[in-house]
Protein backbone atom coordinates (compact mmCIF):
# COMPACT_ATOMS: atom_id res chain seq x y z
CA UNK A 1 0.00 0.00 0.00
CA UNK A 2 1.68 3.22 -1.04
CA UNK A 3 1.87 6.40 1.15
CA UNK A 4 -1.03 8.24 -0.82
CA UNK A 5 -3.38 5.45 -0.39
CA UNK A 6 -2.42 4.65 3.22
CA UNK A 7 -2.53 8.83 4.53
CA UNK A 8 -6.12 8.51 2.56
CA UNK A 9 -7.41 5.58 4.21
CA UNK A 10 -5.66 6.82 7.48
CA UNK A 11 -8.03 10.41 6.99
CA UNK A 12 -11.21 8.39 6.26
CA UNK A 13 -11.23 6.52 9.46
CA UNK A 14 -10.58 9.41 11.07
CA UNK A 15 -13.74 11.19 10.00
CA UNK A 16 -15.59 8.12 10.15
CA UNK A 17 -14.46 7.72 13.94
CA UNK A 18 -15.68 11.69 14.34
CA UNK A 19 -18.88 10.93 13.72
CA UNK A 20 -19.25 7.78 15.12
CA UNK A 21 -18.20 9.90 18.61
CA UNK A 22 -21.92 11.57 17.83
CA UNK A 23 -23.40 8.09 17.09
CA UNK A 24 -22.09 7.05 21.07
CA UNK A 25 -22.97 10.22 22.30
CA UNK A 26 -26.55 10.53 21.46
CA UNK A 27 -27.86 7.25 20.15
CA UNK A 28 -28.69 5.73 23.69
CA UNK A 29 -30.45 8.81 24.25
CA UNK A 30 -32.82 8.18 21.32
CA UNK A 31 -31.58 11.72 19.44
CA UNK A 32 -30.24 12.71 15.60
CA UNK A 33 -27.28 11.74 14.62
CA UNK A 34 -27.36 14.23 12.05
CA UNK A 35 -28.72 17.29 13.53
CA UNK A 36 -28.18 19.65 15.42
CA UNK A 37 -24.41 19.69 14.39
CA UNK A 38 -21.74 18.87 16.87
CA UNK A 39 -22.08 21.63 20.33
CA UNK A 40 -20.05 21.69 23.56
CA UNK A 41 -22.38 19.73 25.97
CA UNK A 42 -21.04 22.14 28.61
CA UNK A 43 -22.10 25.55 27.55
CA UNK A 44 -24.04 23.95 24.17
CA UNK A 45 -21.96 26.63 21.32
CA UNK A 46 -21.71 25.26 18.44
CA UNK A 47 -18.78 23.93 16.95
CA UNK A 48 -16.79 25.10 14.20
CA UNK A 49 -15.44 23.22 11.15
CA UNK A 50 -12.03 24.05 12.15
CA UNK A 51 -12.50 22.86 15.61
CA UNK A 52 -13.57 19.92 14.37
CA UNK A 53 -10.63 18.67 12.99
CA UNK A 54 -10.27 14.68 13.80
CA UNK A 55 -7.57 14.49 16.90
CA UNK A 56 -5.63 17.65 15.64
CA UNK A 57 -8.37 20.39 17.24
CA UNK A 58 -8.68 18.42 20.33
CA UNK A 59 -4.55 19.08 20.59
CA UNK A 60 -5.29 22.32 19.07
CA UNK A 61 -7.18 23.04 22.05
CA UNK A 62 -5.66 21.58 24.48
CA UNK A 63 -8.70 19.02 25.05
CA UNK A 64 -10.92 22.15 25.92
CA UNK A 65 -13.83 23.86 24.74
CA UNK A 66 -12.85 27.31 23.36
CA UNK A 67 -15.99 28.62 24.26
CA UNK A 68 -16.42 28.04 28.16
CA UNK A 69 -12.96 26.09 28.81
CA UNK A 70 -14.56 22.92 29.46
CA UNK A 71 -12.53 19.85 29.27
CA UNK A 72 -12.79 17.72 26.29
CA UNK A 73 -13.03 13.47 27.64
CA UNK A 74 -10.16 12.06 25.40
CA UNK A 75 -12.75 9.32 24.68
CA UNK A 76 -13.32 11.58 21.29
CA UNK A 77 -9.78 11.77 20.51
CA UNK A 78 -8.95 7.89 21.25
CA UNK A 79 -12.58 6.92 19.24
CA UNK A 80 -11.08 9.09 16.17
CA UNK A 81 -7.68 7.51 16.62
CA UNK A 82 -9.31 4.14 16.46
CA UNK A 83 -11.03 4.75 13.11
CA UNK A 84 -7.99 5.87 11.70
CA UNK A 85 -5.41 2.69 13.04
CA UNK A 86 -8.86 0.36 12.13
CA UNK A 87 -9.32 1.99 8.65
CA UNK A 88 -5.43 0.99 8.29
CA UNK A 89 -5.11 -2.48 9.33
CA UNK A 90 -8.13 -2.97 7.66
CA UNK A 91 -7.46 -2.48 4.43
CA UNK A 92 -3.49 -3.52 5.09
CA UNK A 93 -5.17 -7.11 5.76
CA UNK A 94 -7.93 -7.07 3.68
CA UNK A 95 -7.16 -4.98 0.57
CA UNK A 96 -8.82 -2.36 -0.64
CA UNK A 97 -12.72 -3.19 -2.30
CA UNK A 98 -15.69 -3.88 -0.96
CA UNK A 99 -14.51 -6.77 1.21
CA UNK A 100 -12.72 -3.78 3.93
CA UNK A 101 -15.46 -1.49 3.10
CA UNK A 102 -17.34 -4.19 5.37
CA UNK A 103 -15.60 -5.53 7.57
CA UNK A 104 -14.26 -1.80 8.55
CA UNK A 105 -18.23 -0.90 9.02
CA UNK A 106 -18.21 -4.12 11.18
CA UNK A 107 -15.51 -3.27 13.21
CA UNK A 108 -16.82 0.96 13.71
CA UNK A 109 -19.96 -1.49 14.93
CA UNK A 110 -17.75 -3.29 17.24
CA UNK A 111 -16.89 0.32 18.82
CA UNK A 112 -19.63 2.19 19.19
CA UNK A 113 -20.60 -1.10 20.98
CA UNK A 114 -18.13 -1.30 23.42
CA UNK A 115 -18.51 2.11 24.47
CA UNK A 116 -21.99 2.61 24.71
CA UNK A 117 -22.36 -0.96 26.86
CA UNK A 118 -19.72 0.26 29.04
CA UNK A 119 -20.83 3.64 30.18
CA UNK A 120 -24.62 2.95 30.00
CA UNK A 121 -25.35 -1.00 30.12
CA UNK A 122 -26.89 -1.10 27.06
CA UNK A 123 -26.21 -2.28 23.49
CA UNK A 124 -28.93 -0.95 20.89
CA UNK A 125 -30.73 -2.46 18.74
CA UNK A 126 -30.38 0.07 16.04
CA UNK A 127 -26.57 -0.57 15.81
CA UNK A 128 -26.92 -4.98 16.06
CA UNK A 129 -30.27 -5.88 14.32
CA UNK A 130 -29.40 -4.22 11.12
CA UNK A 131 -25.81 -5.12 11.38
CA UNK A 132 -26.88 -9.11 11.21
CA UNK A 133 -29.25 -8.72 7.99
CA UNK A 134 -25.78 -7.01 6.48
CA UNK A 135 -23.56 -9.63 7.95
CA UNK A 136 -25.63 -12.39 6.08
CA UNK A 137 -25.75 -10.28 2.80
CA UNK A 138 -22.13 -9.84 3.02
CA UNK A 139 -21.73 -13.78 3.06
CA UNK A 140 -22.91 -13.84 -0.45
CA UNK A 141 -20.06 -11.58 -1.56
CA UNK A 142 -17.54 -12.32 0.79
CA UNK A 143 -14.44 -14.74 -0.61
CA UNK A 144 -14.02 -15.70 3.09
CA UNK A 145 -17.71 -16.47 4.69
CA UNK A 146 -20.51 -19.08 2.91
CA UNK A 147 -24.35 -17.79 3.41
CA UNK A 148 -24.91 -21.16 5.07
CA UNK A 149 -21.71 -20.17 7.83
CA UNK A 150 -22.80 -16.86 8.54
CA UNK A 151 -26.81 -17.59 9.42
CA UNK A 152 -25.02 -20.91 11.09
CA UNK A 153 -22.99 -18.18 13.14
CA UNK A 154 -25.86 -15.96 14.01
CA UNK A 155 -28.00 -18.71 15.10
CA UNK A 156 -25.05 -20.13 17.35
CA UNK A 157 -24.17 -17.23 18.25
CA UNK A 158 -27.30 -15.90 19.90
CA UNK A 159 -28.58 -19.34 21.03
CA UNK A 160 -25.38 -20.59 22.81
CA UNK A 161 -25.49 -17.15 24.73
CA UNK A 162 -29.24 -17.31 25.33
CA UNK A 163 -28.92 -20.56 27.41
CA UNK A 164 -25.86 -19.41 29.39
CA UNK A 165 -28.36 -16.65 30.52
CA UNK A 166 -31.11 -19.17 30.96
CA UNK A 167 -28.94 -21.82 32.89
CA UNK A 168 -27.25 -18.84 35.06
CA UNK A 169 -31.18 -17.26 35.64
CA UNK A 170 -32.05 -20.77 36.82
CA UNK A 171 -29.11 -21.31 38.85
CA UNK A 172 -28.39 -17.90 40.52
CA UNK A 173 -32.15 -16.50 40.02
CA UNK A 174 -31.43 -13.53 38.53
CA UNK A 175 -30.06 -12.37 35.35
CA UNK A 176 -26.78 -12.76 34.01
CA UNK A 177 -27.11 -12.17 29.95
CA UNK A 178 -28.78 -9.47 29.07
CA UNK A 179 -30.96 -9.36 25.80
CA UNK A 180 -28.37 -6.98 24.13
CA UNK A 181 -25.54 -9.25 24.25
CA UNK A 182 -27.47 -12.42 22.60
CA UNK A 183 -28.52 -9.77 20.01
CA UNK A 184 -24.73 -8.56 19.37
CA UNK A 185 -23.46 -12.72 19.22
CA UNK A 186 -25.68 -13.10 16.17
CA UNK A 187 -24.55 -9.83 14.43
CA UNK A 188 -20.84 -11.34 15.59
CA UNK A 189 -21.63 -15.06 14.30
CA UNK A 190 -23.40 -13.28 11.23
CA UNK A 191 -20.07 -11.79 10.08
CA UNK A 192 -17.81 -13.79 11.09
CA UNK A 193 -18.93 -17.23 10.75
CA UNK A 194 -19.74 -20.25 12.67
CA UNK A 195 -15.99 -21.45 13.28
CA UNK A 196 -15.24 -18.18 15.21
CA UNK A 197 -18.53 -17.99 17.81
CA UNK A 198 -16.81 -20.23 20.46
CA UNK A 199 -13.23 -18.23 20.22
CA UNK A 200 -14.83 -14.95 20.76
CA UNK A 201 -17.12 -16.02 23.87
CA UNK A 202 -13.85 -17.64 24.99
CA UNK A 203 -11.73 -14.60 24.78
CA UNK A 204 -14.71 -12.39 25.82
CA UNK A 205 -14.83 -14.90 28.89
CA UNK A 206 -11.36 -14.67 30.10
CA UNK A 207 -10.90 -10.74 30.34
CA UNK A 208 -14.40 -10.69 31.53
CA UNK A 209 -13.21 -13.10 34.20
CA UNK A 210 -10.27 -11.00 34.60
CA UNK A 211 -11.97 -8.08 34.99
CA UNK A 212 -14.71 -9.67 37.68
CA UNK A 213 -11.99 -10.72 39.78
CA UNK A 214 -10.59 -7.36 40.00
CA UNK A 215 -13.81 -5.78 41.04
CA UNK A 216 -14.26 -8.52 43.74
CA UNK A 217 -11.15 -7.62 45.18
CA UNK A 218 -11.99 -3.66 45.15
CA UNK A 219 -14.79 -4.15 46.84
CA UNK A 220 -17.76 -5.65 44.86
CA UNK A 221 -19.09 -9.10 44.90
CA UNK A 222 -20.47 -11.89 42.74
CA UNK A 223 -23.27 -9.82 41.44
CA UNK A 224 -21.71 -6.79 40.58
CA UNK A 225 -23.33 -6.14 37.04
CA UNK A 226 -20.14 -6.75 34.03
CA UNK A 227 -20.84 -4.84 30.57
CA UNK A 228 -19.95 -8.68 28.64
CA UNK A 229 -20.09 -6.50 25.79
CA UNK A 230 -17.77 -4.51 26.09
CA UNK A 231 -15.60 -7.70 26.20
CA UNK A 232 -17.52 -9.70 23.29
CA UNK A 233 -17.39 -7.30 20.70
CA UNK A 234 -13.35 -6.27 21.53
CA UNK A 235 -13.05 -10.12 21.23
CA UNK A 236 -14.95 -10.03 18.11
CA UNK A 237 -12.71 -7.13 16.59
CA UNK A 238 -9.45 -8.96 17.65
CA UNK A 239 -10.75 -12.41 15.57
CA UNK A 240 -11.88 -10.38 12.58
CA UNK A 241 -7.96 -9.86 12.20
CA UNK A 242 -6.81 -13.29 13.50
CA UNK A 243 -9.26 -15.31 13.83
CA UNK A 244 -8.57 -17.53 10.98
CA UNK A 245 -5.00 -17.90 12.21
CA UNK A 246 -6.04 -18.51 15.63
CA UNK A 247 -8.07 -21.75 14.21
CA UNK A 248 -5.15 -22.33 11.97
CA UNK A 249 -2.81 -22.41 14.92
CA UNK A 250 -5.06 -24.61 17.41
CA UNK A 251 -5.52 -27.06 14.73
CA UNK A 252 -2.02 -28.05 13.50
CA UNK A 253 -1.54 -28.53 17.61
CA UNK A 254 -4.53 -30.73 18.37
């Protein structure tokens, strides 16, 4: 990939990871996406153009609003940053076409996910229902995922993590999977395929684990309430890379 191509793919996820900050921002709060423009939540002025440069304003400004002097959460900066290093790998693994056209709008998915779960609980349907119809469409293009893999990998997906919930509900009697995450396994199974359901719950599992553990110790207990998806769809993103190599790996061993 030559330096023209790469800066321009580079810029692209940059812009895309600009807007999806107002796609976390307002979504769960059932607003436009597309209007009013970008404001300061703080004192609500609108925001230039030029101060809405992708990571370079928010450095520009020293991660303050001009307006009231606000601070700026580097969440916006790191969400930008993350569209422009995803945009990259993307199409350094993939190539560019069509095929990194989805799997980038799969992994912006995979984001706005993990954010939204994280600070508010929640993962909307908005972002994971239409994201499995284009999963399964994508099969029928993609040269790595069959039609039959991907609905295979929805239905897996969402129905393996459906009875963990039920057998935990019965067992602990309350709730441990929450409708959101079943939803996001089948838009995860959808894209990626049947083969890689089990390594991301596995993966998701483990830092989840990790993560549980940690809060114990500082305090909370056996019911303190764990975003999973903000671990399932991080685990997702990492086997949309390496996935296949991961399977590649395990197999030549066992």
């Amino acid at each position: 990939m030559n330096l023209i191509v790469s800066i321009s793919v580079i810029v692209f996820g940059l812009i895309v990871g600009s807007f999806l900050n107002v796609v976390i921002y307002r979504l769960p709060e059932g607003r436009s996406v597309v209007r009013p423009r970008s404001y300061c939540p703080s004192c609500r002025k609108a925001i230039p153009w030029y101060e809405n440069i992708p990571v370079a304003s928010f450095l520009l400004l020293g991660g303050r609003c001009s307006g009231c002097g606000a601070p700026i959460s580097p969440r916006y900066v790191i969400v930008e940053a993350a569209g422009g290093a995803l945009a990259y790998l993307t199409v350094l693994r993939f190539g560019v076409g069509i095929h990194a056209v989805f799997v980038f709008s799969f992994l912006m998915a995979l984001v706005a996910i993990t954010i939204i779960d994280w600070k508010h609980r929640i993962i909307p349907d908005s972002i994971s229902l239409p994201f499995i119809l284009i999963g399964i469409a994508w099969s029928f293009m993609s040269p790595e995922l069959t039609p039959l893999s991907s609905v295979l990998g929805a239905v897996a997906g969402s129905g393996g993590l459906y009875a963990v919930g039920v057998v935990y509900r019965l067992a602990r009697h309350s709730e441990g999977m929450g409708g959101g995450d079943v939803k996001l396994m089948a838009m995860v199974g959808a894209f990626l395929g049947v083969q890689l359901v089990l390594p991301v719950v596995l993966i998701a599992s483990f830092f989840g684990s990790l993560y549980g553990i940690a809060l114990m110790r500082g305090g909370g207990n056996a019911r303190t309430a764990v975003a999973f998806g903000s671990f399932l769809a991080p685990a997702a993103a990492f086997c949309t890379f390496f996935g296949t190599y991961l399977l590649s790996w395990y197999l030549q061993r066992f």
